[in-house]
C-alpha atoms as a PDB file:
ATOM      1  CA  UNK A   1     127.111  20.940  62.967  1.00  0.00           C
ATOM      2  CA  UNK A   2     126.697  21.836  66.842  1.00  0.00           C
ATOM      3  CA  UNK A   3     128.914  21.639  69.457  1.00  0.00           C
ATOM      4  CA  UNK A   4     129.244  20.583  73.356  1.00  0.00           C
ATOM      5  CA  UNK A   5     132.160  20.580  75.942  1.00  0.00           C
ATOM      6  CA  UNK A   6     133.632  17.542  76.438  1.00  0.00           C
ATOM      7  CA  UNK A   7     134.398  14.506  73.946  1.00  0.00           C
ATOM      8  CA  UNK A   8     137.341  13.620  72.103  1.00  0.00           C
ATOM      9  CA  UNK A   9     137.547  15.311  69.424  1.00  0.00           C
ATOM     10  CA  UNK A  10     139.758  18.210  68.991  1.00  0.00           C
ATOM     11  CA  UNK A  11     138.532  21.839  67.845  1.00  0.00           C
ATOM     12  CA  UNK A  12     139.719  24.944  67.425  1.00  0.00           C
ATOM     13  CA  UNK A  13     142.378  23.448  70.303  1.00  0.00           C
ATOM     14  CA  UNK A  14     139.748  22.221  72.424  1.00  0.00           C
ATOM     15  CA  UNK A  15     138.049  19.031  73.104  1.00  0.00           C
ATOM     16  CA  UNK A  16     134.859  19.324  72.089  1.00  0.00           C
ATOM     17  CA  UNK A  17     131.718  17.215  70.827  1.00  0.00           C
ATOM     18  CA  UNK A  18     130.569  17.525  67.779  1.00  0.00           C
ATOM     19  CA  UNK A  19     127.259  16.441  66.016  1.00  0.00           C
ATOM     20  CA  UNK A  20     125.414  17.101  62.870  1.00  0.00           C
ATOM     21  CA  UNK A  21     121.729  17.506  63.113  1.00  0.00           C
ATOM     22  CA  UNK A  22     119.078  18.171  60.330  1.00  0.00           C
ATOM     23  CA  UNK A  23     118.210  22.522  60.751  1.00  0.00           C
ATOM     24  CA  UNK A  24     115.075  20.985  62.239  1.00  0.00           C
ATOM     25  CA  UNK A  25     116.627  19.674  65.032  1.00  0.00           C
ATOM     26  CA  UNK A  26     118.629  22.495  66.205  1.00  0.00           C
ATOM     27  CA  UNK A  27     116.915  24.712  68.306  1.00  0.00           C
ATOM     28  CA  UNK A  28     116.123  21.339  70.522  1.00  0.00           C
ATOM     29  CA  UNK A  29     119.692  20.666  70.515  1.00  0.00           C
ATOM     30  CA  UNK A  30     120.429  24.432  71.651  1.00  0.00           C
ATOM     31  CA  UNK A  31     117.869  24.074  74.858  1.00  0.00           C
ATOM     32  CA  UNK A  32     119.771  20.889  75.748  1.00  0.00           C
ATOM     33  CA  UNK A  33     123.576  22.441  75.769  1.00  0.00           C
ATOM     34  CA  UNK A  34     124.523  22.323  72.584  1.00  0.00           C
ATOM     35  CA  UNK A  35     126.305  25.430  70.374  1.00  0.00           C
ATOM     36  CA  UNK A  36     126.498  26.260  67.194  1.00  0.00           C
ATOM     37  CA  UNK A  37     129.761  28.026  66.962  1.00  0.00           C
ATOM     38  CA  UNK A  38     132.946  26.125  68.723  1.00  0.00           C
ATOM     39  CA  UNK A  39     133.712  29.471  70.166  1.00  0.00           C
ATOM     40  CA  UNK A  40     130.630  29.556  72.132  1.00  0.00           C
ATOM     41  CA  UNK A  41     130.867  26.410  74.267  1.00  0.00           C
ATOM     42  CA  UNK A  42     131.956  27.938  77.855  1.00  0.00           C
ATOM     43  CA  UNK A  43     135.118  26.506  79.410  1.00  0.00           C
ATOM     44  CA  UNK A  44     132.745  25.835  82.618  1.00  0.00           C
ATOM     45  CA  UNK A  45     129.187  24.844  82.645  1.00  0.00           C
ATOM     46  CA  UNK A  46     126.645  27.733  83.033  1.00  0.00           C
ATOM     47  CA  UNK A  47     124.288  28.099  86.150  1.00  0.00           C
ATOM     48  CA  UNK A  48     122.012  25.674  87.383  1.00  0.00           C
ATOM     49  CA  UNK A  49     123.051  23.429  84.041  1.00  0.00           C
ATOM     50  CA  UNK A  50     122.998  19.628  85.148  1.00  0.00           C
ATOM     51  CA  UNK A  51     125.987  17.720  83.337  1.00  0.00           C
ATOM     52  CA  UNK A  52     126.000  14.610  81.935  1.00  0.00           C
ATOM     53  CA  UNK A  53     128.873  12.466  82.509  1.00  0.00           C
ATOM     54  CA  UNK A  54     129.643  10.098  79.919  1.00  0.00           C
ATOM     55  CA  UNK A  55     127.796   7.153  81.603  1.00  0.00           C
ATOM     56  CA  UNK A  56     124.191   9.311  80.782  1.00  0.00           C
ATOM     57  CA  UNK A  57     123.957   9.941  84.637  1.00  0.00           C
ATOM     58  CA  UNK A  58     123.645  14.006  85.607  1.00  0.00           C
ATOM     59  CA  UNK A  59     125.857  15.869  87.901  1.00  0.00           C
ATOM     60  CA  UNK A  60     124.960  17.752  90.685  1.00  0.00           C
ATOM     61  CA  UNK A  61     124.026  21.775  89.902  1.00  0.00           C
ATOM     62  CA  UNK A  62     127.014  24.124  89.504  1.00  0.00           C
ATOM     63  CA  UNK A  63     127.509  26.576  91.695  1.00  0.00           C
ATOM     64  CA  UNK A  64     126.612  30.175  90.134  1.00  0.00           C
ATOM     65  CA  UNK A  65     129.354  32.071  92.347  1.00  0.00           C
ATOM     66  CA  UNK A  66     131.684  29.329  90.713  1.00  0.00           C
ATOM     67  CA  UNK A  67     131.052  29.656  87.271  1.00  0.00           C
ATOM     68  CA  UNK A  68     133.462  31.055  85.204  1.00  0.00           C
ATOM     69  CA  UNK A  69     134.096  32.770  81.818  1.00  0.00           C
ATOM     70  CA  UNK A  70     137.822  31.283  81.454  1.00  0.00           C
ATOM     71  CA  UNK A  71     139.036  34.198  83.165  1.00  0.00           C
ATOM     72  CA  UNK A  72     137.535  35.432  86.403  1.00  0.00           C
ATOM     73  CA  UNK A  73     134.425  33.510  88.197  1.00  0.00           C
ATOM     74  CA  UNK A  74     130.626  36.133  89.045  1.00  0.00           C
ATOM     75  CA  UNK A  75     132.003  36.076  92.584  1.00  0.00           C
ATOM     76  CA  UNK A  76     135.421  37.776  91.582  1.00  0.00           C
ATOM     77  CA  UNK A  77     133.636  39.723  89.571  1.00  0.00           C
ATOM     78  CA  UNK A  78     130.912  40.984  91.889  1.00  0.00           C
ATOM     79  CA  UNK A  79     133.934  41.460  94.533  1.00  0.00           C
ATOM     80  CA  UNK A  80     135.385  43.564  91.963  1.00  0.00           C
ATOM     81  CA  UNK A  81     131.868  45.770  91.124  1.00  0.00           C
ATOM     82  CA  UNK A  82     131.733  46.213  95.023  1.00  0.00           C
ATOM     83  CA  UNK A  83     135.179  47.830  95.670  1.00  0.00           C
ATOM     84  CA  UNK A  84     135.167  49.568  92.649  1.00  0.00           C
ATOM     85  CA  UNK A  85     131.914  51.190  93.572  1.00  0.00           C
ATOM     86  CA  UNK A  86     133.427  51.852  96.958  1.00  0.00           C
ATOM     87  CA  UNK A  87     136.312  53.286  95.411  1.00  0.00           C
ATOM     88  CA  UNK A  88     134.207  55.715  93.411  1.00  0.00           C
ATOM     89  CA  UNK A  89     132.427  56.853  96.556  1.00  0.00           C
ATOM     90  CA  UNK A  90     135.818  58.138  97.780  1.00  0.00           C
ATOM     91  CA  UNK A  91     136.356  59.611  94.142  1.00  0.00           C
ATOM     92  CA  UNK A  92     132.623  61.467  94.696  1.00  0.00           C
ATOM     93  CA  UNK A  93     132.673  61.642  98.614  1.00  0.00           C
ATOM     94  CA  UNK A  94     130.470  64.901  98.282  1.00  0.00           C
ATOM     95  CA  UNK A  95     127.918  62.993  96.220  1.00  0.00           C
ATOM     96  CA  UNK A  96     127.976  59.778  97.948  1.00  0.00           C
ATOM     97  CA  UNK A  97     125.470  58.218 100.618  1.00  0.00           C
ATOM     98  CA  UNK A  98     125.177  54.406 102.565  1.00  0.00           C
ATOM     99  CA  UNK A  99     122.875  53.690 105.161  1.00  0.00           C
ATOM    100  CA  UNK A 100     121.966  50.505 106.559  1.00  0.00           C
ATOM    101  CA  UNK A 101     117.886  51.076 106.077  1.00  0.00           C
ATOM    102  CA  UNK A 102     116.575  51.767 102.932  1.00  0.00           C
ATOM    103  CA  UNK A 103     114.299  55.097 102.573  1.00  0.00           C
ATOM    104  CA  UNK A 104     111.511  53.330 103.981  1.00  0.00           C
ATOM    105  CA  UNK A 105     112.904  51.737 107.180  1.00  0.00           C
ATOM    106  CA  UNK A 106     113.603  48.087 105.879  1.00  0.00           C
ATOM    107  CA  UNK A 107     117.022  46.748 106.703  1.00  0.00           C
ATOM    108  CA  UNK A 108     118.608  43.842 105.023  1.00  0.00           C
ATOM    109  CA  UNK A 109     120.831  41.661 107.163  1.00  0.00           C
ATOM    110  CA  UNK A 110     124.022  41.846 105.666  1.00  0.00           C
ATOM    111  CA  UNK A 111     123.364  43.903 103.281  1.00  0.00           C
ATOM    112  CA  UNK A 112     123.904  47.939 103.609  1.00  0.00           C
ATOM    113  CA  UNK A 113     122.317  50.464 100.272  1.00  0.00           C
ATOM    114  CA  UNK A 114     124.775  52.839  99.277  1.00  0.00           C
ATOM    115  CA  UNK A 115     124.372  55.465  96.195  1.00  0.00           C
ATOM    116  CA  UNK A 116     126.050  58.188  94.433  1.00  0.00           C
ATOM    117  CA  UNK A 117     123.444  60.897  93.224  1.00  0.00           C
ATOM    118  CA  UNK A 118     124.501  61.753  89.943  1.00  0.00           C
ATOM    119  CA  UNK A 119     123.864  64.639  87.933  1.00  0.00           C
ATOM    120  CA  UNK A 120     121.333  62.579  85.692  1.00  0.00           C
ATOM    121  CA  UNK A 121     119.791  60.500  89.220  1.00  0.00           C
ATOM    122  CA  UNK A 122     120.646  58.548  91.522  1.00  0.00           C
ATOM    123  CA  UNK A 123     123.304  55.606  91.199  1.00  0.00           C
ATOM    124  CA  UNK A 124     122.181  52.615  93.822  1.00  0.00           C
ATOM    125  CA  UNK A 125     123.846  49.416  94.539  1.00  0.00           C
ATOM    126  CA  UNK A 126     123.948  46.725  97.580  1.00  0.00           C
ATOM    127  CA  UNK A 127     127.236  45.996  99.494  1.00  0.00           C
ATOM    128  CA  UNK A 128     127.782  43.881 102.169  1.00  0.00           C
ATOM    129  CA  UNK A 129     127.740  45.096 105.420  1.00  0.00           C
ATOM    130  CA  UNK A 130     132.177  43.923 105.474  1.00  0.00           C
ATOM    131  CA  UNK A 131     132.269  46.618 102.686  1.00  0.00           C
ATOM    132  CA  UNK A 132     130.930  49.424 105.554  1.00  0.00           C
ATOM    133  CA  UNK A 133     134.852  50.059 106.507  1.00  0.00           C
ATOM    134  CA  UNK A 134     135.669  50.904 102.717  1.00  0.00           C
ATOM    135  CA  UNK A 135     133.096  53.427 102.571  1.00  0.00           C
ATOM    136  CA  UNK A 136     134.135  57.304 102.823  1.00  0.00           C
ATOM    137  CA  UNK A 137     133.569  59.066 106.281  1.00  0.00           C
ATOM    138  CA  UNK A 138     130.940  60.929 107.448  1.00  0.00           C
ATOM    139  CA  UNK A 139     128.444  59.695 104.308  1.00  0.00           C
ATOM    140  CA  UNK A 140     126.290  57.410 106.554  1.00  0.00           C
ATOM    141  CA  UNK A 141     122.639  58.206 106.095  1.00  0.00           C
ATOM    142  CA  UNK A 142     120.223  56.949 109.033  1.00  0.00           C
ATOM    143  CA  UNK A 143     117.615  56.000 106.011  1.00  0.00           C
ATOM    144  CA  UNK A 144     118.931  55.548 102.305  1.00  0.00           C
ATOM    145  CA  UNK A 145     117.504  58.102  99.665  1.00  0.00           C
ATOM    146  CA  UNK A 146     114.259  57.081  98.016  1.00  0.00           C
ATOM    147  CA  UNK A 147     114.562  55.256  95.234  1.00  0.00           C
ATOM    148  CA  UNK A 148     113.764  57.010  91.600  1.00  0.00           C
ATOM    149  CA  UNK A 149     112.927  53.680  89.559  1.00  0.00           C
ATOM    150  CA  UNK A 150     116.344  53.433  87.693  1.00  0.00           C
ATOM    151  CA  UNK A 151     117.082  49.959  86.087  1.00  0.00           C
ATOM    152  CA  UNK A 152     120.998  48.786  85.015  1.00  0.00           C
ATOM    153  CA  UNK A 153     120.694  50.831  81.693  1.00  0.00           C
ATOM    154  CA  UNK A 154     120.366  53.869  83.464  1.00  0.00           C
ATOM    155  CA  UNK A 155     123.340  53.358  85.940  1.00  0.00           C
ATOM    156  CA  UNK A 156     125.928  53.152  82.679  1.00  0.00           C
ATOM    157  CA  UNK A 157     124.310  56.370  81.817  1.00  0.00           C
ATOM    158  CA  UNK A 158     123.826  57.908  85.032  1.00  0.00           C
ATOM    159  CA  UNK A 159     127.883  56.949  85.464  1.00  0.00           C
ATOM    160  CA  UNK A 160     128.606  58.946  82.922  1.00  0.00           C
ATOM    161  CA  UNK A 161     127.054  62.164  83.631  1.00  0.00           C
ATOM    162  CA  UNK A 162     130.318  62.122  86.330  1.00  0.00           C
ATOM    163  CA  UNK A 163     132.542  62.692  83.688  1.00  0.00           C
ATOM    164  CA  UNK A 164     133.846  66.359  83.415  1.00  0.00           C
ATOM    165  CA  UNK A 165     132.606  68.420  80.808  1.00  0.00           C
ATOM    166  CA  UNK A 166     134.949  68.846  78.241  1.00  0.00           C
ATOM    167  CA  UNK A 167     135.085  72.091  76.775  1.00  0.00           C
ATOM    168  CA  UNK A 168     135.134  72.703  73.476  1.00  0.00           C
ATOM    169  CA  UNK A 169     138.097  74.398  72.171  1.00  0.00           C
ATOM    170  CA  UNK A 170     137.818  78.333  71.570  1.00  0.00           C
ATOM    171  CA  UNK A 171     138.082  79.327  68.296  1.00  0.00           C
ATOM    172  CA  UNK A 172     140.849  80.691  66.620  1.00  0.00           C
ATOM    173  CA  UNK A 173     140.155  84.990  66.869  1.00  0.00           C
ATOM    174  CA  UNK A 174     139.479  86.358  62.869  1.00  0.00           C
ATOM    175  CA  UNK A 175     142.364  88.664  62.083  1.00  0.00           C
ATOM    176  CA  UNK A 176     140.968  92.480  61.880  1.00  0.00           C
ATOM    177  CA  UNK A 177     141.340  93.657  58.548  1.00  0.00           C
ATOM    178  CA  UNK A 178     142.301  97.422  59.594  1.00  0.00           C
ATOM    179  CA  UNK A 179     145.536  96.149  62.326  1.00  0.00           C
ATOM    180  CA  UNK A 180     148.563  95.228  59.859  1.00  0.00           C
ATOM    181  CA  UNK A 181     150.416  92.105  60.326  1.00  0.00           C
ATOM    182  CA  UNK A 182     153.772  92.889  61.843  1.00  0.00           C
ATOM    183  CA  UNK A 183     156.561  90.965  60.124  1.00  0.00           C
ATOM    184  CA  UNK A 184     158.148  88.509  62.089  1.00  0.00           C
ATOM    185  CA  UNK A 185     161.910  89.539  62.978  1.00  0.00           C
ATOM    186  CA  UNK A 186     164.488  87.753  60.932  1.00  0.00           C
ATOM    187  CA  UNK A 187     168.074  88.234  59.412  1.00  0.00           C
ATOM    188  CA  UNK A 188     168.018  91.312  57.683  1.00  0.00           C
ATOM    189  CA  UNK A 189     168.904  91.241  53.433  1.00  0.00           C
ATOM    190  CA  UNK A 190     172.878  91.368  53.033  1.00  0.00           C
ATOM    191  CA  UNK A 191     173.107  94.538  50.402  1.00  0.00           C
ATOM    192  CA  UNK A 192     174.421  93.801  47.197  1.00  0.00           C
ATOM    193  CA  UNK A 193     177.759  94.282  46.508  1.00  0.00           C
ATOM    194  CA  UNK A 194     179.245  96.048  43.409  1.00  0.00           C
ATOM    195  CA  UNK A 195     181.841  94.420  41.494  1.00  0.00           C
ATOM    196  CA  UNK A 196     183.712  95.894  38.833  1.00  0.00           C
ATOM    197  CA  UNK A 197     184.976  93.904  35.508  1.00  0.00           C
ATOM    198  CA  UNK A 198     188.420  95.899  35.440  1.00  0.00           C
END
């Protein structure tokens, strides 16, 4: 069975379509918007995905700053990547660059580079240019640093190397066999008392 948004039929407390198709069929199916788990089937329709409304006729192209995962749409989430980078420049203000050329001279209009030079490399990201008043003082560059070749796997490394180092705990000391263990202060014995049997 695969699955498509829309349709009457309710599943898993959604309104879904729902078709069964021979295994031969399915990867077809699967190019042309189908699913084959109910929880796969985005709320929204994904990027440059035509709809079909009921009728058979398609839809104009969605939006890709619109589209959503239920929760937040790639424009609130790129807003968000932006000002948190921003905010970590402030966080690493010694370590943190922007300029509004790139290492070789070329501007973007609109755009500015900014970068955090980590102790594995260089982080790099594009803002735009409104971000430039969020951006710690005094760590404009007239050209951006040269690039090093790092790809998005090497940012959520790089990103880490800005943790602290945690030490690892010392040890606890071996007691020396030749100092004696003093005896920890307490209530002294009571002394034993004689009683007679008169």
């Amino acid at each position: 069975m695969i699955y498509q948004a829309g349709g009457d039929t309710k599943i898993w407390g959604r309104k879904l379509k729902a078709k069964i198709v021979g295994q031969d069929d399915v990867a077809e199916h699967l190019d042309n918007g189908w699913y084959e788990h109910p929880n796969d089937v985005p709320a929204e329709p994904l990027v440059g995905v035509q709809t079909v409304s009921p009728g058979g006729d398609t839809t104009d192209q969605v939006n890709m700053g619109d589209v959503s995962d239920g929760y937040h749409t790639f424009n609130e989430l790129y807003a968000h990547r932006v000002r948190l980078f921003s905010s970590l420049m402030h966080a690493y203000s010694g370590l943190s660059w922007w300029s509004r050329k790139h290492s070789d001279g070329e501007e973007w209009e609109g755009w500015v580079i900014a970068g955090i030079t980590t102790p594995e490399g260089e982080i790099t990201y594009h803002l735009p240019v409104k971000e430039v008043e969020f951006l710690p003082e005094g760590t404009e560059l007239e050209l951006g640093k040269e690039w090093d070749g790092h790809e998005a796997s090497d940012v959520l490394d790089r990103l880490l190397s800005l943790r602290p180092a945690i030490a690892e705990p010392e040890p606890e000391p071996e007691p020396d066999p030749l100092v004696k263990e003093r005896k920890k202060p307490g209530p002294k014995p009571k002394a034993a008392t004689d009683e007679s049997d008169d």
